[in-house]
Protein backbone atom coordinates (compact mmCIF):
# COMPACT_ATOMS: atom_id res chain seq x y z
CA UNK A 1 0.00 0.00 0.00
CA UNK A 2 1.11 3.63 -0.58
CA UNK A 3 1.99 5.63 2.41
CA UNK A 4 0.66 9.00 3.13
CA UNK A 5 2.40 11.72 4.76
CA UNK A 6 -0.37 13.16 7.43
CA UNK A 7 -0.45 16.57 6.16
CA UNK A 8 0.57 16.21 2.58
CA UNK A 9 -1.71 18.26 0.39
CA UNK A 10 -0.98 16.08 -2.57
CA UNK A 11 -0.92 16.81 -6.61
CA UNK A 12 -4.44 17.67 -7.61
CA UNK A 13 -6.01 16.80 -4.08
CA UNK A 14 -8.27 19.72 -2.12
CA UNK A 15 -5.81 20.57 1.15
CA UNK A 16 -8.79 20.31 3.31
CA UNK A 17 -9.23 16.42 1.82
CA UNK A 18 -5.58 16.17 2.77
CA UNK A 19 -5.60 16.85 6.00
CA UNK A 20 -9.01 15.00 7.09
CA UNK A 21 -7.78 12.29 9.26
CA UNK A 22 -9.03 9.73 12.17
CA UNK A 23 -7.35 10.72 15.12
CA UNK A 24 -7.73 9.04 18.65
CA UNK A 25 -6.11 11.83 20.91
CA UNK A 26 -8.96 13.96 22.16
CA UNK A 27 -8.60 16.73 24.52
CA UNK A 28 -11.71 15.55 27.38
CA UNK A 29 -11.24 19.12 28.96
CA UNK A 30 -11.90 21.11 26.19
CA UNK A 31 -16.26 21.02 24.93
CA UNK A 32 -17.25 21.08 21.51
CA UNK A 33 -20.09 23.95 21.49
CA UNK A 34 -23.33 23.50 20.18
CA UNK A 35 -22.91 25.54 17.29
CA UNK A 36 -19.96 23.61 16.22
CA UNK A 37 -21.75 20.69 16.24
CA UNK A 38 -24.96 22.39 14.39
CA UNK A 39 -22.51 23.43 11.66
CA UNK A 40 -21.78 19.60 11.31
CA UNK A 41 -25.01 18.49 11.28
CA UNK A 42 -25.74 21.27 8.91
CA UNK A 43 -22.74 20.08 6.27
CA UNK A 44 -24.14 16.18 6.77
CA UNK A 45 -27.59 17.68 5.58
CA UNK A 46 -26.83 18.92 2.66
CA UNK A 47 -25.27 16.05 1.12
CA UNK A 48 -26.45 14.90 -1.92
CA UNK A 49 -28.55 11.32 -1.94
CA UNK A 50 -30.51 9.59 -4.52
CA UNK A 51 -33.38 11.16 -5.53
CA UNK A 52 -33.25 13.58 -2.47
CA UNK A 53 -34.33 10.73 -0.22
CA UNK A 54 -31.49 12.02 3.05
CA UNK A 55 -31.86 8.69 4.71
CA UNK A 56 -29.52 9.56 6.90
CA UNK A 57 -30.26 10.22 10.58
CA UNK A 58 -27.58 11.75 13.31
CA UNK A 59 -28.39 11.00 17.62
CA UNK A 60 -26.38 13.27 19.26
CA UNK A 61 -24.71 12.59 22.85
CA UNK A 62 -23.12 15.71 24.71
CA UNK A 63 -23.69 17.52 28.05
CA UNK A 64 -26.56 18.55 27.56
CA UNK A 65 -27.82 14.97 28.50
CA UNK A 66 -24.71 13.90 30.58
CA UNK A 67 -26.91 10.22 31.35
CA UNK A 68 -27.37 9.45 27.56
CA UNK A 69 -23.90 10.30 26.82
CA UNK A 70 -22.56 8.10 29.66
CA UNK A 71 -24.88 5.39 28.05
CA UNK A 72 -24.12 5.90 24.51
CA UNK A 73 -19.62 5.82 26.01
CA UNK A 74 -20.49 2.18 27.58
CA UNK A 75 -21.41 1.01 23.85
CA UNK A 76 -18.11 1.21 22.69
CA UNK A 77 -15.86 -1.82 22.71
CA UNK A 78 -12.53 -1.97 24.39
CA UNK A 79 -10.30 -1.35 21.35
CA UNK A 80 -12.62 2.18 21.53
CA UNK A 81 -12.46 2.87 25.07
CA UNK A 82 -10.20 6.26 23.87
CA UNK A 83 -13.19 7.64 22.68
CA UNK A 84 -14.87 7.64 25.95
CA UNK A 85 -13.11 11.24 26.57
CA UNK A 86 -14.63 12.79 23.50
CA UNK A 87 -17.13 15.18 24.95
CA UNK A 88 -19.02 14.28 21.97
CA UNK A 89 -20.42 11.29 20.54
CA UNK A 90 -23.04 10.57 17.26
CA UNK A 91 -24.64 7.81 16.55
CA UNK A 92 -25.47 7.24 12.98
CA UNK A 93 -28.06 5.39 10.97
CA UNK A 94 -29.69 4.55 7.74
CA UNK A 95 -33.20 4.22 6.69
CA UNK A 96 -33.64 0.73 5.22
CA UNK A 97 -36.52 1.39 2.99
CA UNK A 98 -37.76 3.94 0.68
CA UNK A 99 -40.12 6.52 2.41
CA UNK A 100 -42.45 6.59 -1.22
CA UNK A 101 -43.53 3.25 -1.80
CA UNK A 102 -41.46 0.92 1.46
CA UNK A 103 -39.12 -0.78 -1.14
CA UNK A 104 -35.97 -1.68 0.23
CA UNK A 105 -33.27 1.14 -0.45
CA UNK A 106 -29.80 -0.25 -1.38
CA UNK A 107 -28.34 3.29 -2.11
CA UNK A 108 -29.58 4.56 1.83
CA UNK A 109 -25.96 3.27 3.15
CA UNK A 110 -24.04 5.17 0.41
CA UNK A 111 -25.57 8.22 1.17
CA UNK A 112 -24.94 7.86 4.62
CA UNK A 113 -21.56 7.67 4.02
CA UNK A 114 -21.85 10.88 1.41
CA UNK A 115 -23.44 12.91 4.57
CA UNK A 116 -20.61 11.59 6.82
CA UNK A 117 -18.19 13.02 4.90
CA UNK A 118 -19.33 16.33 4.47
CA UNK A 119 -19.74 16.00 8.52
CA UNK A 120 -15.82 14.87 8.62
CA UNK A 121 -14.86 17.19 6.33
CA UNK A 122 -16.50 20.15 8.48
CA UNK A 123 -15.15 19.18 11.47
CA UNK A 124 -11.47 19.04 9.82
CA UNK A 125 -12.05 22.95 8.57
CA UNK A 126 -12.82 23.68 12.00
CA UNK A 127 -9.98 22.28 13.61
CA UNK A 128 -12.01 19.27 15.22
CA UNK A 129 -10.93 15.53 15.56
CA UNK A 130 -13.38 13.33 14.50
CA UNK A 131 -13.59 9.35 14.22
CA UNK A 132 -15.73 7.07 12.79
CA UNK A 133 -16.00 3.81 14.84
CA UNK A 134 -17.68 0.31 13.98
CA UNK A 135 -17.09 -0.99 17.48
CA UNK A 136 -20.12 -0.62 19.25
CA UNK A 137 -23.36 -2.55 20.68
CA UNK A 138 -25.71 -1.87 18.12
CA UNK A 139 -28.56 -4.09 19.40
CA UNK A 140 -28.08 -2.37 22.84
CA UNK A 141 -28.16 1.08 21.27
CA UNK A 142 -31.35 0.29 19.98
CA UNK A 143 -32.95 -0.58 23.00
CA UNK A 144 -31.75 1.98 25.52
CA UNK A 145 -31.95 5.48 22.84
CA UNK A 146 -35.50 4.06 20.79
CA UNK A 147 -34.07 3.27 17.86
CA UNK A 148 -37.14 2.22 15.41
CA UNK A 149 -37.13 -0.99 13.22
CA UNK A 150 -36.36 -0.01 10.06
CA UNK A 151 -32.87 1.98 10.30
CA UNK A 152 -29.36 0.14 9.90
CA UNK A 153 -27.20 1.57 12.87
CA UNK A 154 -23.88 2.32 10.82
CA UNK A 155 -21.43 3.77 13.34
CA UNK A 156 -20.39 5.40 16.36
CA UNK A 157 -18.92 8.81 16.10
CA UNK A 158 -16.27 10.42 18.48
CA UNK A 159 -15.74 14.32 18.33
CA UNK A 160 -13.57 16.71 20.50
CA UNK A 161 -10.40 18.89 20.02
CA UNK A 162 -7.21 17.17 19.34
CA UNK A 163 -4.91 16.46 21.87
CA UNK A 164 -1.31 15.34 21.66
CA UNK A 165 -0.29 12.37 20.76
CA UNK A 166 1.38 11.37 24.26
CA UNK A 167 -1.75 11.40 25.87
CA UNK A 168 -2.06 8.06 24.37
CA UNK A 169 -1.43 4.72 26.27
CA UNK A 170 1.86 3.66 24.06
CA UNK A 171 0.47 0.80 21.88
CA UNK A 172 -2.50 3.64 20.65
CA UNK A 173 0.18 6.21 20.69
CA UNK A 174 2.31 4.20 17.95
CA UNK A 175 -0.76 3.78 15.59
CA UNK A 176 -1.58 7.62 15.83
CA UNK A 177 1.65 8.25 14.37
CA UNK A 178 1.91 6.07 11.94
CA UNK A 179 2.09 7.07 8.35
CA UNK A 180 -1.64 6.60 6.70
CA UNK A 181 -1.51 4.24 4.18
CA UNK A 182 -3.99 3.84 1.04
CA UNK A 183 -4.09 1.51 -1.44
CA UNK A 184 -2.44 2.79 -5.19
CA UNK A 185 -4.50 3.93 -7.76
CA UNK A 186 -4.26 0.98 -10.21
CA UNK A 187 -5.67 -1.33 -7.48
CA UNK A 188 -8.90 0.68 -6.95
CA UNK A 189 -9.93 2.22 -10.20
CA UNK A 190 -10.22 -0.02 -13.62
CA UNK A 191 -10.35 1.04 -17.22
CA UNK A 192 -12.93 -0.15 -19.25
CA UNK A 193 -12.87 -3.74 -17.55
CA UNK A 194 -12.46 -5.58 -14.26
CA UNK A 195 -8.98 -5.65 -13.22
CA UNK A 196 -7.35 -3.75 -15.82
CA UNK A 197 -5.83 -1.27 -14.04
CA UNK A 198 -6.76 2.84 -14.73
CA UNK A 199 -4.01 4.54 -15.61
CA UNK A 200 -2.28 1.66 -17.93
CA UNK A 201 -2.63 1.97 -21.76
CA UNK A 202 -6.13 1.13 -23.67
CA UNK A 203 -5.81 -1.62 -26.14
CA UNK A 204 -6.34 0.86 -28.61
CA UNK A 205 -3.27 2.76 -27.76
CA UNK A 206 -0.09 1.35 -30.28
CA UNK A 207 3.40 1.26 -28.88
CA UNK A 208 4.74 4.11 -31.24
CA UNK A 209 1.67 6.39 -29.69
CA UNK A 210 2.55 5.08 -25.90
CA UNK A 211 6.36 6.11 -27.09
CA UNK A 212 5.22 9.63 -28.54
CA UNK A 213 3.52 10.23 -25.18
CA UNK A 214 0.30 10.63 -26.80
CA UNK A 215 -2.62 11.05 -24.16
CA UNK A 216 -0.48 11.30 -21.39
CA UNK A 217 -0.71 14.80 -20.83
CA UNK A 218 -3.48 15.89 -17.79
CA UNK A 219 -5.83 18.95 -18.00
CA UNK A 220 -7.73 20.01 -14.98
């Protein structure tokens, strides 16, 4: 896989989209205010979805209801106990079925992750850590905050102010800061085909056209 320096703003990548990442240091002393979080919630609602549906839905845990947030913290698996010091946690979900005619909606999930993004992305121009976590008790989380049948709880969400790295136990400490890493290019995007990598010359493409550097130039 291709490593990523943290802050690298990259050839032809948006700085912001550069410098999004998942941290797990999170300053427990310092509150996230309300508006902050409105202003995420805001970005996550304008995403775009298929046909307009937004089947995305956000349950917020912060002080304002200190026993909900204590509730939503003892959800999170061990390997996520760091984010029990984020003074902010969302819960995130996805509407199963269409809200027009109660077919099943395969695109809902997608979206979800379209409006989560925005929400990341927010955060990052705000100078927020945020985290999207899988390790939770979703069944439980359904019970205790009235989660209805029908919605796919998708992930856990930590939110605070970064902290420094040392504030990690060592083995966490390590892994936040470690180079990213993302998989290349040509094993992610095809051309034309399964498996043919994007990027490598179309069939149509001769060798003395590959050699003259034909199509190789990029416009933006």
């Amino acid at each position: 896989m291709n490593t990523i320096e943290r802050w690298d703003s990259r050839p032809l990548v948006h700085e912001l989209l550069a410098r999004r990442w998942s941290p797990r240091a999170i300053d427990s002393h310092r509150p996230v205010s309300r508006l902050a979080v409105l202003t995420l919630l805001e970005a996550a609602r304008i995403a775009p979805s298929c046909f307009n549906e937004q089947p995305w839905r956000f349950l917020v845990f912060d002080d304002e209801d200190p026993e909900a947030l204590e509730q939503a913290r003892s959800l999170l698996v061990a390997g996520n106990s760091w984010a029990k010091l984020a003074p902010v946690l969302i819960l995130t979900a996805a509407a199963e079925r269409w809200q027009t005619d109660g077919c099943p909606n395969r695109h809902a999930q997608h979206d979800l992750g379209l409006a989560s993004e925005n929400l990341a992305l927010q955060a990052t121009s705000l100078g927020l850590a945020v985290h999207f976590m899988a390790g939770f008790d979703s069944e439980s989380a359904r019970q205790i905050f009235g989660v209805p049948e029908g919605f796919t709880l998708m992930a856990m969400v930590a939110i605070g102010h970064p902290a420094a790295a040392e504030s990690l136990p060592e083995k966490l400490r390590a892994r936040e800061l470690a180079l990213r890493q993302r998989r290349p290019i040509d094993e992610i995007a095809f051309q034309g085909r399964w498996a043919r990598p994007f990027g490598a010359a179309p069939p149509r493409l001769v060798a003395s056209e590959a050699a003259a550097g034909v199509g190789s130039a990029v416009t933006i």
